[in-house]
C-alpha atoms as a PDB file:
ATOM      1  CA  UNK A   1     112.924  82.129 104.289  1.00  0.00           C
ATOM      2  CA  UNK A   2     115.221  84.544 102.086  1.00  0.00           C
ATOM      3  CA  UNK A   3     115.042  82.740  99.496  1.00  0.00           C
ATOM      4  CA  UNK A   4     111.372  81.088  99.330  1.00  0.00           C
ATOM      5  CA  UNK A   5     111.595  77.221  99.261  1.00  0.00           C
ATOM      6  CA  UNK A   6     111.146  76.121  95.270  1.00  0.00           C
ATOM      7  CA  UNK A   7     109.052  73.229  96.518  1.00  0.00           C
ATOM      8  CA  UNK A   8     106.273  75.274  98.492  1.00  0.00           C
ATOM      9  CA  UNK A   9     106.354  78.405  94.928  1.00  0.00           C
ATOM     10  CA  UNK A  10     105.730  75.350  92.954  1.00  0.00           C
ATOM     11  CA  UNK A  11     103.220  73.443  95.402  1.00  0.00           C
ATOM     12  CA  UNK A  12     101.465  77.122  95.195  1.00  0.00           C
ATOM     13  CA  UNK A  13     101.574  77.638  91.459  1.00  0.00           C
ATOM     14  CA  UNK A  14     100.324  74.582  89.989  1.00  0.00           C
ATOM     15  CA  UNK A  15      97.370  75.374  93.174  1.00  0.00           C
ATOM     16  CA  UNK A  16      97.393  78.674  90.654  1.00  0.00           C
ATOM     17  CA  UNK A  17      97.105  77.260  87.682  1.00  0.00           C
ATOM     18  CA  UNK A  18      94.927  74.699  88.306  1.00  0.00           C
ATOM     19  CA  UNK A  19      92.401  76.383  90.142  1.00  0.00           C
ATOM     20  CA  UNK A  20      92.289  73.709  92.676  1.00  0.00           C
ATOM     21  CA  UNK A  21      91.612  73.631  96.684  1.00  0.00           C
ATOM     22  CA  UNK A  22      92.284  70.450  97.913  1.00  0.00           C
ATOM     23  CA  UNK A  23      95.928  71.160  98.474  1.00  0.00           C
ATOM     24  CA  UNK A  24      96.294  70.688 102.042  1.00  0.00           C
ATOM     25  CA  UNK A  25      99.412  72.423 104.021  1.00  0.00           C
ATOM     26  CA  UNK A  26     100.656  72.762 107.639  1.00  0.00           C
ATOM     27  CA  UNK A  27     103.310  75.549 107.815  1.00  0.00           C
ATOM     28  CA  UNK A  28     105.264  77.512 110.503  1.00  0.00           C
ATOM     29  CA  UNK A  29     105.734  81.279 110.519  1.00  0.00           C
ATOM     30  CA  UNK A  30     106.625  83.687 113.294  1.00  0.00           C
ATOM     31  CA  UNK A  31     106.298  81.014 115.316  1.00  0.00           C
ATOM     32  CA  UNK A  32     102.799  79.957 114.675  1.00  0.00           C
ATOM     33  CA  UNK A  33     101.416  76.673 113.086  1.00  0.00           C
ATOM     34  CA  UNK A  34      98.902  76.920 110.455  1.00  0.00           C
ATOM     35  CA  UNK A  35      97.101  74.245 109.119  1.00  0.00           C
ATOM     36  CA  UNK A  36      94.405  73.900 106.027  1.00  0.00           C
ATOM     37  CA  UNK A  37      93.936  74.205 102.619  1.00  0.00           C
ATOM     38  CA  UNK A  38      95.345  76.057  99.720  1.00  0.00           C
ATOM     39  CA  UNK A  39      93.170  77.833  97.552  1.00  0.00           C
ATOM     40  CA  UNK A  40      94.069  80.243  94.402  1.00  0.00           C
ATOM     41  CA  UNK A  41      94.358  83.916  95.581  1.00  0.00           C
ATOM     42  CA  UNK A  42      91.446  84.957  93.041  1.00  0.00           C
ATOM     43  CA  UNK A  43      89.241  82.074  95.242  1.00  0.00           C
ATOM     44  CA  UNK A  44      90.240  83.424  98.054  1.00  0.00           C
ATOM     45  CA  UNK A  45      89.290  87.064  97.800  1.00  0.00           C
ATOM     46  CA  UNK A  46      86.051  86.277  96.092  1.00  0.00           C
ATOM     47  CA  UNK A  47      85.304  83.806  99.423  1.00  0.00           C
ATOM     48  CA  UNK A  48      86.540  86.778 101.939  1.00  0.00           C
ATOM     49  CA  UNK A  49      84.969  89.722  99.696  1.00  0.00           C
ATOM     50  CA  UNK A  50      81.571  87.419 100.512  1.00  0.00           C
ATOM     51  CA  UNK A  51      82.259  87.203 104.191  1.00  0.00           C
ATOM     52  CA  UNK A  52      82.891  91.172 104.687  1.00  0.00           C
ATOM     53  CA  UNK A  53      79.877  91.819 102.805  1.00  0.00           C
ATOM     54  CA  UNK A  54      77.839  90.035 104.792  1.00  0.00           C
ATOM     55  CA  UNK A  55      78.706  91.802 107.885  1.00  0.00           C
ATOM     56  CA  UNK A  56      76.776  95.476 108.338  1.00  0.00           C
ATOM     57  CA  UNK A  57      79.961  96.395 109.982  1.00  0.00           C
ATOM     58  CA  UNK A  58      82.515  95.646 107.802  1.00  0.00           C
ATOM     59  CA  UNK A  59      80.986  95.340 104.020  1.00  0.00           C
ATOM     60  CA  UNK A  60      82.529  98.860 102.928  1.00  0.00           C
ATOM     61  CA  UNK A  61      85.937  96.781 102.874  1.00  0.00           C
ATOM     62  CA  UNK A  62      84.867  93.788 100.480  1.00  0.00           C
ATOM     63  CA  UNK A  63      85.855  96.153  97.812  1.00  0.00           C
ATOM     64  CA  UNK A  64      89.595  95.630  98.893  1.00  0.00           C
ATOM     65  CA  UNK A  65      88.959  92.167  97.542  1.00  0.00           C
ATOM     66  CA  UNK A  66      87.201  92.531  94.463  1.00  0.00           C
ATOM     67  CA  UNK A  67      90.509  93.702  92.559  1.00  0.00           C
ATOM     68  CA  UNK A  68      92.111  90.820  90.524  1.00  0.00           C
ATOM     69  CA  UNK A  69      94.689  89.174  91.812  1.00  0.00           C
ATOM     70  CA  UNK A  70      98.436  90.097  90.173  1.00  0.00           C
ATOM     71  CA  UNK A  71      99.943  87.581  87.803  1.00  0.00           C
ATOM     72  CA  UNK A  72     103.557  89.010  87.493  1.00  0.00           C
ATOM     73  CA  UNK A  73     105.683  86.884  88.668  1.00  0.00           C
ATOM     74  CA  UNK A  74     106.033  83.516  91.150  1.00  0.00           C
ATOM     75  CA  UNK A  75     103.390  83.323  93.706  1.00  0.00           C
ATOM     76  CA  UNK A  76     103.835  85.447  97.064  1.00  0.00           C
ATOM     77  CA  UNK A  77     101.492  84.332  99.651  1.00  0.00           C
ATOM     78  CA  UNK A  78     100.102  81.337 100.455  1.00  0.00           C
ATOM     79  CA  UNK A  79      95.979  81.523 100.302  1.00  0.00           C
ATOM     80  CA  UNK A  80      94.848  79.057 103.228  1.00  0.00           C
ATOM     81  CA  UNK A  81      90.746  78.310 103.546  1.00  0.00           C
ATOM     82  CA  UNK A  82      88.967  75.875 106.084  1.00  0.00           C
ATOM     83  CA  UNK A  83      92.594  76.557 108.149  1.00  0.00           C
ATOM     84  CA  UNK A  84      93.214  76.430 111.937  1.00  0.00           C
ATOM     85  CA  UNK A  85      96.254  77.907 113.756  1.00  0.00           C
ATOM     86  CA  UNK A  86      97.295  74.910 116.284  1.00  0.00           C
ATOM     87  CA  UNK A  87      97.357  76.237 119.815  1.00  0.00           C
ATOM     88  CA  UNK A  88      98.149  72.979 122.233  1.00  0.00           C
ATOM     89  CA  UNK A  89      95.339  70.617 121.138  1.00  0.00           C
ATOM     90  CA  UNK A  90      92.655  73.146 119.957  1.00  0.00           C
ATOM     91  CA  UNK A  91      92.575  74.745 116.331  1.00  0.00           C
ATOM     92  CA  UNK A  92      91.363  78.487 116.291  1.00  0.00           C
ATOM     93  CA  UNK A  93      88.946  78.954 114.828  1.00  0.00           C
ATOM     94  CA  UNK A  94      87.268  75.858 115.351  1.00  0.00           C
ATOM     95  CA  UNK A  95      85.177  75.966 111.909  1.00  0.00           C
ATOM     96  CA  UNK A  96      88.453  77.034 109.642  1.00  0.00           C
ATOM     97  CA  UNK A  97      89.297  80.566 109.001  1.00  0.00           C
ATOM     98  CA  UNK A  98      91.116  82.474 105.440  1.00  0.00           C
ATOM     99  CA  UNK A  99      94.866  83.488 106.174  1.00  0.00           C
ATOM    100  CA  UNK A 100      97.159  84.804 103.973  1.00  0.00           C
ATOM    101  CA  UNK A 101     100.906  84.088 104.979  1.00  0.00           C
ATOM    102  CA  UNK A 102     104.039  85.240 102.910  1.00  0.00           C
ATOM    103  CA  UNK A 103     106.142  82.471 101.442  1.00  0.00           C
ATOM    104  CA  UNK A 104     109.352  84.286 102.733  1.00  0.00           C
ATOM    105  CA  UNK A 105     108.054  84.002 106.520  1.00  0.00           C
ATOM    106  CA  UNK A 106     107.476  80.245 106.129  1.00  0.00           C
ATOM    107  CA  UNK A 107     110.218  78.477 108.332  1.00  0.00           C
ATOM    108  CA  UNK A 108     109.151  75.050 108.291  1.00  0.00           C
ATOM    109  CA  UNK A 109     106.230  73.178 106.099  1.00  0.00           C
ATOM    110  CA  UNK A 110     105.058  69.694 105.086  1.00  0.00           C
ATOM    111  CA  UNK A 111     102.464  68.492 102.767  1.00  0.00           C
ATOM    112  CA  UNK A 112      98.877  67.619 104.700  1.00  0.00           C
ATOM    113  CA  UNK A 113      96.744  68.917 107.689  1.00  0.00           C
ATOM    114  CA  UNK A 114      97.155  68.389 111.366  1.00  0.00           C
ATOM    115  CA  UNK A 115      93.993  67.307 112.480  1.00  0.00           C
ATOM    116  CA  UNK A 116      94.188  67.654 116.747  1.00  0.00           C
ATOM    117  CA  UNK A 117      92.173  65.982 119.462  1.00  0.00           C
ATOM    118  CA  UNK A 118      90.858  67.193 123.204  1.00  0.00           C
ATOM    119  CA  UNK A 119      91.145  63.453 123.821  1.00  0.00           C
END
């Protein structure tokens, strides 16, 4: 998108403001589907910080995370937890993942999750 969709900056800032994570948000970019649920940036990096500490391989990079978040401005990036990219019928990963996606790259997006099946 160019021009970012005002619906999805919105949908994103009041998920700012409100410190909330049960938005839930299937979107496309570069082709890809991504499904899950928003969660403010500052959650976000705190939850991911916690992951790459946790790992003996990659905990020198938590720090990354730790910053604050910047406030200037309308939200940038959508902050997805417990999300799956949709690959046929199978979500990757299959417990959820963290992915941050730009707002400008989103081509297409609706409100709720896919939920998919190997039935």
């Amino acid at each position: 998108m160019p021009k970012p969709d005002e619906l999805i900056v919105e949908i994103v800032g009041r998920v700012e403001a409100g410190q909330s994570n049960q938005m839930s948000l299937t979107v496309v970019t570069n082709g890809a589907v991504i499904t899950g649920r928003l969660a403010p940036e500052s959650v976000w990096r705190q939850r991911v910080s916690e992951v790459l500490t946790g790992s003996a391989r990659l905990g020198e990079f938590s720090a990354v995370f730790d910053a604050p978040a910047r406030r200037d401005g309308p939200p940038t990036h959508l902050h997805f937890h417990v999300a799956r990219i949709l690959q046929g019928t199978v979500g990757i990963p299959e417990t959820g993942g963290m992915y941050r996606v730009a707002i400008e790259d989103v081509s297409a997006w609706t409100v709720g999750d896919f939920s998919y099946s190997d039935h």
